[in-house]
PDB file of N, CA and C in Angstrom:
ATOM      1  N   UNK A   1      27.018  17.465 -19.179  1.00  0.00           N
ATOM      2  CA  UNK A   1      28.257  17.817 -19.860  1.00  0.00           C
ATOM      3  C   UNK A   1      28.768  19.160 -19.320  1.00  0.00           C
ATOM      4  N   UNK A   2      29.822  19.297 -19.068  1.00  0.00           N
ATOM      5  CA  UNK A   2      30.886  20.483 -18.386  1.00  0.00           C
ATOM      6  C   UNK A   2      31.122  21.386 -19.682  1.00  0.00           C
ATOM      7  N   UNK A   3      30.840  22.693 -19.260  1.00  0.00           N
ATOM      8  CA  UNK A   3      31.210  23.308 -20.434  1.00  0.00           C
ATOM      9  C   UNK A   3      32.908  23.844 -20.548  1.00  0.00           C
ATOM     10  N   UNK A   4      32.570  24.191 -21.710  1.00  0.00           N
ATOM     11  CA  UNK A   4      34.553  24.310 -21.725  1.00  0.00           C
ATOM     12  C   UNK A   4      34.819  25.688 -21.928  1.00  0.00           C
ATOM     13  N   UNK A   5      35.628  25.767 -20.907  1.00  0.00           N
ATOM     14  CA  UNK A   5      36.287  27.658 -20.728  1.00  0.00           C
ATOM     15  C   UNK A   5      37.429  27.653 -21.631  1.00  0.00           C
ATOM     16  N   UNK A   6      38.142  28.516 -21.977  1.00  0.00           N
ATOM     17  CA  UNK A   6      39.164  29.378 -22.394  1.00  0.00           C
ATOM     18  C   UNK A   6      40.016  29.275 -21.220  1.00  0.00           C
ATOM     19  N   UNK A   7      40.855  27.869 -21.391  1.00  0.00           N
ATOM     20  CA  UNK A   7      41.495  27.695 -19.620  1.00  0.00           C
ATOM     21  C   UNK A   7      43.090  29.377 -19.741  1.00  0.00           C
ATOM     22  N   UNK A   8      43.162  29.616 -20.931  1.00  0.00           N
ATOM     23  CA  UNK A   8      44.360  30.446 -21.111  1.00  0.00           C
ATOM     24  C   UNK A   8      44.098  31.060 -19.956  1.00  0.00           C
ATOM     25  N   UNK A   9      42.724  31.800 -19.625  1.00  0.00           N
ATOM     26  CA  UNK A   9      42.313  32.842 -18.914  1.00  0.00           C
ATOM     27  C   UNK A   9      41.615  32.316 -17.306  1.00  0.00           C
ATOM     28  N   UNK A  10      42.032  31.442 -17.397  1.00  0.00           N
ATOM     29  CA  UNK A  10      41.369  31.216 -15.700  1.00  0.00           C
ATOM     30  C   UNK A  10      42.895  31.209 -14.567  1.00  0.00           C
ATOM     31  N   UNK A  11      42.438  31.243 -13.468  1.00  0.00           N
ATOM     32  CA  UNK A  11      43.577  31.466 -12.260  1.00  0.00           C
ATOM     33  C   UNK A  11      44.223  30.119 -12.490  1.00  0.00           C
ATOM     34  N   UNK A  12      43.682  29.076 -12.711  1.00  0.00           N
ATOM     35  CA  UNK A  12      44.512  28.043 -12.862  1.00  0.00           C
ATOM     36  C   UNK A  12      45.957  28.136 -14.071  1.00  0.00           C
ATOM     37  N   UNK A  13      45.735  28.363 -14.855  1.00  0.00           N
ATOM     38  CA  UNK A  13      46.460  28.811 -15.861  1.00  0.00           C
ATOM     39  C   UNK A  13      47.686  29.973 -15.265  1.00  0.00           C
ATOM     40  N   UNK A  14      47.121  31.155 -14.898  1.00  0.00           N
ATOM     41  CA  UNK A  14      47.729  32.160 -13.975  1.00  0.00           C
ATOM     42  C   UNK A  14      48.761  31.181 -12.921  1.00  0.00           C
ATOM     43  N   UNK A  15      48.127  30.636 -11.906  1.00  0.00           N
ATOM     44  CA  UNK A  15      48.765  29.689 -11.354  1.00  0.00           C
ATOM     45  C   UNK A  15      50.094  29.545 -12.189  1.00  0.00           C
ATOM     46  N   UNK A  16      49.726  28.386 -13.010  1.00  0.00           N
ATOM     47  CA  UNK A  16      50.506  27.193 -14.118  1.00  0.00           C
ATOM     48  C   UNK A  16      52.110  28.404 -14.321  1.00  0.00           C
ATOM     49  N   UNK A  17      51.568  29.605 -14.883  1.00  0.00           N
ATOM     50  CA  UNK A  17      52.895  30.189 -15.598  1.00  0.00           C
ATOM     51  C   UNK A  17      53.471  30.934 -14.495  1.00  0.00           C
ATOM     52  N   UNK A  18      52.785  31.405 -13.169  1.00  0.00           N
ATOM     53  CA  UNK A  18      53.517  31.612 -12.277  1.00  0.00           C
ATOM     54  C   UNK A  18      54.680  30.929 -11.586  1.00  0.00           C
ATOM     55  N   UNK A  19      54.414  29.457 -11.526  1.00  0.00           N
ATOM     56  CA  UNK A  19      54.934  28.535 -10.997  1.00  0.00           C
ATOM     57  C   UNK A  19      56.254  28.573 -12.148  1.00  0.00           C
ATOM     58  N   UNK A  20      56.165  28.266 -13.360  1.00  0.00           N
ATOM     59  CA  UNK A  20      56.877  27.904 -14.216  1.00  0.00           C
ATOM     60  C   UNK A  20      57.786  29.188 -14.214  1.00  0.00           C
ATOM     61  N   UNK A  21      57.585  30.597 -14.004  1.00  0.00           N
ATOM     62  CA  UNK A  21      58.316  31.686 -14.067  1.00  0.00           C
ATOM     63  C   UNK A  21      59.287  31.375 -12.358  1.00  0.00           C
ATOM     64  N   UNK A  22      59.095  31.237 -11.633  1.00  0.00           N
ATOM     65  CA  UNK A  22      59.396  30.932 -10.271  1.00  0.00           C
ATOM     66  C   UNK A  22      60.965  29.534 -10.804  1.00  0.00           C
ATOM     67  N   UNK A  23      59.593  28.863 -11.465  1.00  0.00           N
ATOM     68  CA  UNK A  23      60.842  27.730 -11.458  1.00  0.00           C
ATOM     69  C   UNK A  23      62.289  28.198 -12.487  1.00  0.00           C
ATOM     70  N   UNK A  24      61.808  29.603 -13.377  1.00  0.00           N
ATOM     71  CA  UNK A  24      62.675  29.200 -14.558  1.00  0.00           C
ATOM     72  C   UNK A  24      64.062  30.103 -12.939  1.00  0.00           C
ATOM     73  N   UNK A  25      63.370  31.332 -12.562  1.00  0.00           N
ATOM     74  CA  UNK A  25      64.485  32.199 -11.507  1.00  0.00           C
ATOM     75  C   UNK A  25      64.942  31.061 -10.496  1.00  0.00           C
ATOM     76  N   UNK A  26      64.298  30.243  -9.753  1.00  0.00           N
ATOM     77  CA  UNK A  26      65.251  29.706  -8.625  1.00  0.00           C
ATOM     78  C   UNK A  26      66.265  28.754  -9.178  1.00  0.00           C
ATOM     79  N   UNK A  27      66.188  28.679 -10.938  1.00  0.00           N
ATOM     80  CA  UNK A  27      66.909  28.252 -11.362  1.00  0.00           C
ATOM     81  C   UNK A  27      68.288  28.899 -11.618  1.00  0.00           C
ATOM     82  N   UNK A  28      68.046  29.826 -11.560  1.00  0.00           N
ATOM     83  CA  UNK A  28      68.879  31.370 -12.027  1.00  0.00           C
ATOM     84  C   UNK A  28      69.068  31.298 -13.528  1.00  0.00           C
ATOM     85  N   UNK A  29      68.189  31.314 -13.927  1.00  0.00           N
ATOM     86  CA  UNK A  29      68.276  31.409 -15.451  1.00  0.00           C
ATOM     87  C   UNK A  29      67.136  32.413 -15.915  1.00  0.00           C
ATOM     88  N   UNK A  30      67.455  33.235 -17.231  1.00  0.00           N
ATOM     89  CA  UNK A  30      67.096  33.795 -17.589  1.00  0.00           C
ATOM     90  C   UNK A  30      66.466  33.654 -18.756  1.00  0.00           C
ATOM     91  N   UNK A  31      65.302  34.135 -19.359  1.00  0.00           N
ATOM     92  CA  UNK A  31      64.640  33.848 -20.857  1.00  0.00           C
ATOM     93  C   UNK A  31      65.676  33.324 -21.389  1.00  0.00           C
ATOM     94  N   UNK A  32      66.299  34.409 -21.588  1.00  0.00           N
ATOM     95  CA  UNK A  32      67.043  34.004 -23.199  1.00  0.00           C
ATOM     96  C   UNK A  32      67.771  32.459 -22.478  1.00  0.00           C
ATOM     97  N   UNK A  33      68.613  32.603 -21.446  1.00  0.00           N
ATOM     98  CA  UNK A  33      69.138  30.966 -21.182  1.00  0.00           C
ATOM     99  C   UNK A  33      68.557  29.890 -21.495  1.00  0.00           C
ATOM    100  N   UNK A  34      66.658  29.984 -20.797  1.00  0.00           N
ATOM    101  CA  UNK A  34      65.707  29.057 -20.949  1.00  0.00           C
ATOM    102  C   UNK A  34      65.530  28.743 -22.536  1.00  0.00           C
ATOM    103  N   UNK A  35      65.612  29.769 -23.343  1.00  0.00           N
ATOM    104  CA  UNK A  35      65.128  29.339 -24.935  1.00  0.00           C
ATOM    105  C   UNK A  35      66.085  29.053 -25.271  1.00  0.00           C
ATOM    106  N   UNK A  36      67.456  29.628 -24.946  1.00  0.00           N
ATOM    107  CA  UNK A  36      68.720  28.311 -25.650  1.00  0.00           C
ATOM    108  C   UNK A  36      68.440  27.110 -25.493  1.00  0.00           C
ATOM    109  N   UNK A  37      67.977  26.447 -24.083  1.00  0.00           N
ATOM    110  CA  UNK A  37      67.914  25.396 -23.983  1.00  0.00           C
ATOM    111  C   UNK A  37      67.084  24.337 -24.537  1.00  0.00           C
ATOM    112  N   UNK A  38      65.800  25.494 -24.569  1.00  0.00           N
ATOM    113  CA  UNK A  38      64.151  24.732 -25.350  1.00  0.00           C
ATOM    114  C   UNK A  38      64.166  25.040 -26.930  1.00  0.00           C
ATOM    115  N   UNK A  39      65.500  25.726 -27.192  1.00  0.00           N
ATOM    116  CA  UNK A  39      65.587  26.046 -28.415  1.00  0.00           C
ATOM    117  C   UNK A  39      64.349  26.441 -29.494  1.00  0.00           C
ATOM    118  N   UNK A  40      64.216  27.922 -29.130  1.00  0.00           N
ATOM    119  CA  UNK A  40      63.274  28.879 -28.646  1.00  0.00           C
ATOM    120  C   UNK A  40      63.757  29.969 -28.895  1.00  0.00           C
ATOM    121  N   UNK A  41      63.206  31.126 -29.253  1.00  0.00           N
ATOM    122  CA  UNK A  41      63.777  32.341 -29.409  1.00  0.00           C
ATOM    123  C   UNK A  41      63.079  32.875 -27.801  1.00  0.00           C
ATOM    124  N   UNK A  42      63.705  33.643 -27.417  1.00  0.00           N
ATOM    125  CA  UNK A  42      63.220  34.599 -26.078  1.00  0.00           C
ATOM    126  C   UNK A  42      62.106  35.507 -25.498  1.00  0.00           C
ATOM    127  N   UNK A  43      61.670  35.393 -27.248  1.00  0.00           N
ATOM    128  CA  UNK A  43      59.885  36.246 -27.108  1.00  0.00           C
ATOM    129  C   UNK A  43      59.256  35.471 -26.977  1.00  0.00           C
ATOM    130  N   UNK A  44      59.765  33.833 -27.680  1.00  0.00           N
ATOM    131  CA  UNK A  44      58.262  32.980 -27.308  1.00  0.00           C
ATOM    132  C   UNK A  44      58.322  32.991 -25.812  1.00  0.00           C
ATOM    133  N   UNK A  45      59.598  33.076 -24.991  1.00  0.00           N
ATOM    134  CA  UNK A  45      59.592  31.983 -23.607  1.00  0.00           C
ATOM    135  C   UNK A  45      58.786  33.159 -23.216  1.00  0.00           C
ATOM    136  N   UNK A  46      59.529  34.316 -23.027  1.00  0.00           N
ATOM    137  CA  UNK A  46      58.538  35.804 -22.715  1.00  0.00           C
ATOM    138  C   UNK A  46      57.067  35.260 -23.066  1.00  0.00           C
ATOM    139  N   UNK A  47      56.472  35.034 -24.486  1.00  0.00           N
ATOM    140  CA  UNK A  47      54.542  35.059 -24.501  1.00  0.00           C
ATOM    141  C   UNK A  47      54.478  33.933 -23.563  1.00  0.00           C
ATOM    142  N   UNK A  48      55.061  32.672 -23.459  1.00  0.00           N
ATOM    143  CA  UNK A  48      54.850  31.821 -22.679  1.00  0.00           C
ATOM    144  C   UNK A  48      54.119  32.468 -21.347  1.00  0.00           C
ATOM    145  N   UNK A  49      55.254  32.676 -21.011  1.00  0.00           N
ATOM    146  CA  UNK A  49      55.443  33.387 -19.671  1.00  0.00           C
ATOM    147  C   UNK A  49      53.967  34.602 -19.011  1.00  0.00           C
ATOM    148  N   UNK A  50      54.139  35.177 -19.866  1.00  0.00           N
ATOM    149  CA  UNK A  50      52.522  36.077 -19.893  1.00  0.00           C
ATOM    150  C   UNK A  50      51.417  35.438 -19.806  1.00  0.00           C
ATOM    151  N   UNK A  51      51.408  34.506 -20.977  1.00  0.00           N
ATOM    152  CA  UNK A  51      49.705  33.932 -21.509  1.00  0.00           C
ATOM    153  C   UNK A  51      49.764  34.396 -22.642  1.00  0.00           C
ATOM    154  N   UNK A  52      50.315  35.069 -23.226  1.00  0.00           N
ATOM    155  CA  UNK A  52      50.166  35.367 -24.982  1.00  0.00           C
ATOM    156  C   UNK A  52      50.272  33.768 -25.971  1.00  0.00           C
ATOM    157  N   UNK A  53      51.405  33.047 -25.574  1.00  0.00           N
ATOM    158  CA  UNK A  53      51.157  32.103 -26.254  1.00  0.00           C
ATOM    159  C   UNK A  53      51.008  30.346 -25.151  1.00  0.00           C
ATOM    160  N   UNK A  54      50.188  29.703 -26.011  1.00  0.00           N
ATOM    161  CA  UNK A  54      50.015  28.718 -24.721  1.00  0.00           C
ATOM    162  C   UNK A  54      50.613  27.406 -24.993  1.00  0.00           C
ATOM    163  N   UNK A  55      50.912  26.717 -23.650  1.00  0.00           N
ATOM    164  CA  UNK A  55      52.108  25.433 -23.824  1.00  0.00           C
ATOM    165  C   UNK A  55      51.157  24.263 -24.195  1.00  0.00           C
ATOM    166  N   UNK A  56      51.523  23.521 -24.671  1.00  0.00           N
ATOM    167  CA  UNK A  56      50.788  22.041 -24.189  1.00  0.00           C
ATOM    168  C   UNK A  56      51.548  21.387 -23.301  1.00  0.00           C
ATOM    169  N   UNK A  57      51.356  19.908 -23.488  1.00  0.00           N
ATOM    170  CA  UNK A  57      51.709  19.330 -22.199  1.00  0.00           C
ATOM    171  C   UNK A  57      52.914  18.969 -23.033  1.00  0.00           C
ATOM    172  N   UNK A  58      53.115  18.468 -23.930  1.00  0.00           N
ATOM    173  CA  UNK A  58      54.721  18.555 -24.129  1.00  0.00           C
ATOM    174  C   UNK A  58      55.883  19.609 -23.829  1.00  0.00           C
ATOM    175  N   UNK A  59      54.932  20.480 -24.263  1.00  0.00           N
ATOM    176  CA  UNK A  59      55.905  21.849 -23.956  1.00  0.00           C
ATOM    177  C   UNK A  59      56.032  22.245 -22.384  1.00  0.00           C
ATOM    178  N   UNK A  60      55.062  21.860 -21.831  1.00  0.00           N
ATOM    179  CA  UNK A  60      55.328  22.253 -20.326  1.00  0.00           C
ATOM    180  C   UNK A  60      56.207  20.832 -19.544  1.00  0.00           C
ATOM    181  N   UNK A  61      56.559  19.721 -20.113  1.00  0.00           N
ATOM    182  CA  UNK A  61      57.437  18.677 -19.521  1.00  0.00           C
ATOM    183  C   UNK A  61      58.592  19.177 -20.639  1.00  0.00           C
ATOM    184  N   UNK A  62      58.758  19.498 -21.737  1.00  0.00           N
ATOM    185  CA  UNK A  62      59.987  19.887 -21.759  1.00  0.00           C
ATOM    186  C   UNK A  62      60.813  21.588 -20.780  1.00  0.00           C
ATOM    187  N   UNK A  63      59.994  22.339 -20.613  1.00  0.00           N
ATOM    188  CA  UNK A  63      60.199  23.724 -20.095  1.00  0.00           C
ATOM    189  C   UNK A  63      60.891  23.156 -18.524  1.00  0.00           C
ATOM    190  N   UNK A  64      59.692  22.333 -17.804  1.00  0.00           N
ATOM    191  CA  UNK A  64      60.176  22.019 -16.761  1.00  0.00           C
ATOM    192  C   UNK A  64      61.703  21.141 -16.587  1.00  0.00           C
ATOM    193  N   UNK A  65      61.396  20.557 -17.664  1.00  0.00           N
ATOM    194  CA  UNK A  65      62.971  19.760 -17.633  1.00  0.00           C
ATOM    195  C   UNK A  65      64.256  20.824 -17.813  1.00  0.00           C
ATOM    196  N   UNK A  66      63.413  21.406 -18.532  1.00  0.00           N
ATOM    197  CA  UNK A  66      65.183  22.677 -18.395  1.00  0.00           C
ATOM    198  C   UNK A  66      65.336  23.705 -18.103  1.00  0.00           C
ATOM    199  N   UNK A  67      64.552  23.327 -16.625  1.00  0.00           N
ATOM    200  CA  UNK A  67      65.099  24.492 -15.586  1.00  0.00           C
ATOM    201  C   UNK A  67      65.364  23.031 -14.295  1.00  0.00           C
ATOM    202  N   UNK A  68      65.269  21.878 -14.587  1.00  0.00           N
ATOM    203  CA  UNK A  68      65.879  20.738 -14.087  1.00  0.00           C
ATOM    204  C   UNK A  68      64.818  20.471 -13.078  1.00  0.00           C
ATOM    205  N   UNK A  69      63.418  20.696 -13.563  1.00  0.00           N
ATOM    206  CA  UNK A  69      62.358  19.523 -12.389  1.00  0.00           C
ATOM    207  C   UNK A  69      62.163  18.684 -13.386  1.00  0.00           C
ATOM    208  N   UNK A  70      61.097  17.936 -12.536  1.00  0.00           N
ATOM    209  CA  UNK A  70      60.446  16.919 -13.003  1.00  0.00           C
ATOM    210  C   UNK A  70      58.642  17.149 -12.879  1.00  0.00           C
ATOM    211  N   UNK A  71      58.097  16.521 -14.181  1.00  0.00           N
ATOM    212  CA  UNK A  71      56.816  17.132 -14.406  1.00  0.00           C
ATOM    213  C   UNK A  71      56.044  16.467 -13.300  1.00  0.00           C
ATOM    214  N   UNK A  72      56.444  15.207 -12.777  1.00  0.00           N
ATOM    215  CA  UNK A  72      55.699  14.807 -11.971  1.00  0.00           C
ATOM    216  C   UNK A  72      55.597  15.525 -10.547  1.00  0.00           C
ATOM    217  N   UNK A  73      56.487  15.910  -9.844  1.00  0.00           N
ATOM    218  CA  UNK A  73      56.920  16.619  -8.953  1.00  0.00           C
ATOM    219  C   UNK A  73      56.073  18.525  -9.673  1.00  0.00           C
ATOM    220  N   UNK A  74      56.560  18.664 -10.478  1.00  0.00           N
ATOM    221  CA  UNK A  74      55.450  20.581 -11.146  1.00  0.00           C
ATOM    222  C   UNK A  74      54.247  19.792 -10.246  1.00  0.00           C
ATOM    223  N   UNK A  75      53.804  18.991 -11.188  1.00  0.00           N
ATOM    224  CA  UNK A  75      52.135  18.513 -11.122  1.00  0.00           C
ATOM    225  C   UNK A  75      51.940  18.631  -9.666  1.00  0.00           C
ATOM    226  N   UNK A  76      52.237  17.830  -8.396  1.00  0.00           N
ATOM    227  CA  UNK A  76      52.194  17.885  -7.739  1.00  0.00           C
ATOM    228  C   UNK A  76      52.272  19.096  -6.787  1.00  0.00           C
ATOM    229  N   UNK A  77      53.122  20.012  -6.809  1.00  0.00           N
ATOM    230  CA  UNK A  77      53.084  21.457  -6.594  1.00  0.00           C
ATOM    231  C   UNK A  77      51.957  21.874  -6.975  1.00  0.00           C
ATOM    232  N   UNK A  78      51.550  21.775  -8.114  1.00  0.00           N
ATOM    233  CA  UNK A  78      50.649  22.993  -9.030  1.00  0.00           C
ATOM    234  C   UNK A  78      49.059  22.631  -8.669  1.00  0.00           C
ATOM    235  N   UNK A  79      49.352  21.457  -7.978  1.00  0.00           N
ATOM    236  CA  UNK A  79      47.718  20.675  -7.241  1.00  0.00           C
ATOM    237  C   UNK A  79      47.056  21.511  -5.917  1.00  0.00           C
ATOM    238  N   UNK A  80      48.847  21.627  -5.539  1.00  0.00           N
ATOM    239  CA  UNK A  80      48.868  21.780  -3.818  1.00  0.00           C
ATOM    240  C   UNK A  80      48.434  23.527  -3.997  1.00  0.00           C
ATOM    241  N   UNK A  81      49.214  24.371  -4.570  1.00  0.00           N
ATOM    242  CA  UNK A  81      49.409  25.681  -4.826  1.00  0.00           C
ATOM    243  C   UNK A  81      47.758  26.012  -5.080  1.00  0.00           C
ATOM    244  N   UNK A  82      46.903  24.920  -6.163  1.00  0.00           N
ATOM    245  CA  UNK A  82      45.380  25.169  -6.422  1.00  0.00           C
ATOM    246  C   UNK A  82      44.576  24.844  -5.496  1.00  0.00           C
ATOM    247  N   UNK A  83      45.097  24.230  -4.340  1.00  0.00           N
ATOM    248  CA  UNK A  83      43.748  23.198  -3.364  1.00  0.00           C
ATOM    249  C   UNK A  83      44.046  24.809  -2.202  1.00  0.00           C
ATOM    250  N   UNK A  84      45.412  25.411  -2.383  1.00  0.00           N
ATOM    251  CA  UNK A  84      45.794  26.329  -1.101  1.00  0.00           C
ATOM    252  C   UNK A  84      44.952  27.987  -1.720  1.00  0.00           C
ATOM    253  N   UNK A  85      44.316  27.871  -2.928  1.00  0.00           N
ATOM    254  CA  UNK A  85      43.959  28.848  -3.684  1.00  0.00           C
ATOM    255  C   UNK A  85      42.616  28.725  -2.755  1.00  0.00           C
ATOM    256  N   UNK A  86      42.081  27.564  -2.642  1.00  0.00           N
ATOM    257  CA  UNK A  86      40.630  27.436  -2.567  1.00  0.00           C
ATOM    258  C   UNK A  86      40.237  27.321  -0.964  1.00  0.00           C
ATOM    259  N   UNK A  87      41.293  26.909  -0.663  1.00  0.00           N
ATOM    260  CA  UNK A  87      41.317  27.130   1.358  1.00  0.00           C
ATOM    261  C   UNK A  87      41.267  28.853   1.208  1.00  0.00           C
ATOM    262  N   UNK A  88      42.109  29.259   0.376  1.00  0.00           N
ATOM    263  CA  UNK A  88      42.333  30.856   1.004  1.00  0.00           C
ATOM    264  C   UNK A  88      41.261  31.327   0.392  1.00  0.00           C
ATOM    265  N   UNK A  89      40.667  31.201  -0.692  1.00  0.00           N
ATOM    266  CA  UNK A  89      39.455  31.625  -1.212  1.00  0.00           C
ATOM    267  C   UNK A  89      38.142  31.623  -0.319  1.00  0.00           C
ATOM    268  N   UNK A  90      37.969  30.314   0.670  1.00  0.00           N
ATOM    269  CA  UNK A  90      36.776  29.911   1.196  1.00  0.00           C
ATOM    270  C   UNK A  90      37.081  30.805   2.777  1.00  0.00           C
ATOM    271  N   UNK A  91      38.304  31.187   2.848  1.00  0.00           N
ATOM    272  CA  UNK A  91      38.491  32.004   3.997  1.00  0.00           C
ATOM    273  C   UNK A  91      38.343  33.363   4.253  1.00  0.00           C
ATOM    274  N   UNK A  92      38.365  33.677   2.942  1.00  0.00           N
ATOM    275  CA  UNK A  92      38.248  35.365   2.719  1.00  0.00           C
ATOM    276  C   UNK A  92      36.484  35.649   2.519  1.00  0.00           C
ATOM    277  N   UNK A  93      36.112  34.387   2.574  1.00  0.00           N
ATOM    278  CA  UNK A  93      34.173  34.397   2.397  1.00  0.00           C
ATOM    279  C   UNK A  93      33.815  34.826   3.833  1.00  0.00           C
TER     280      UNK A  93
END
């Protein structure tokens, strides 16, 4: 049996809200825009955004939808972005 981490706090996670902060700017949108849309006040999208407060998977296919991806397409990024973590990781050994 795999034990279970506190994923809030691992690089994967780090990863996850990086990507999602990336996606909300090349959107050109801003917190407060993003929580009009997720109908949201602007501190949550802000804790979002940090790691103070954490998404589930609903919340991260709605977030992505309104900055106009698609979760299937995040997912796919957020695979590639983790497999390129672990090439660069095994390179710096």
């Amino acid at each position: 049996m795999w034990p279970m981490q506190k994923t809030l706090y691992t690089r994967q996670y780090e990863v996850m809200l990086g990507m999602l902060r990336e996606a909300r700017t090349d959107a050109g949108m801003t917190q407060v825009d993003l929580a009009k849309r997720l109908d949201m006040s602007q501190s949550d999208v802000s804790k979002c955004e940090q790691g103070a407060r954490r998404l589930d998977v609903i919340e991260l296919k709605l977030w992505v939808e309104a900055v106009g991806g698609q979760l299937q397409a995040f997912l796919q990024a957020f695979e590639a972005r983790l497999q390129s973590d672990v090439v660069t990781q095994r390179a710096l050994r």
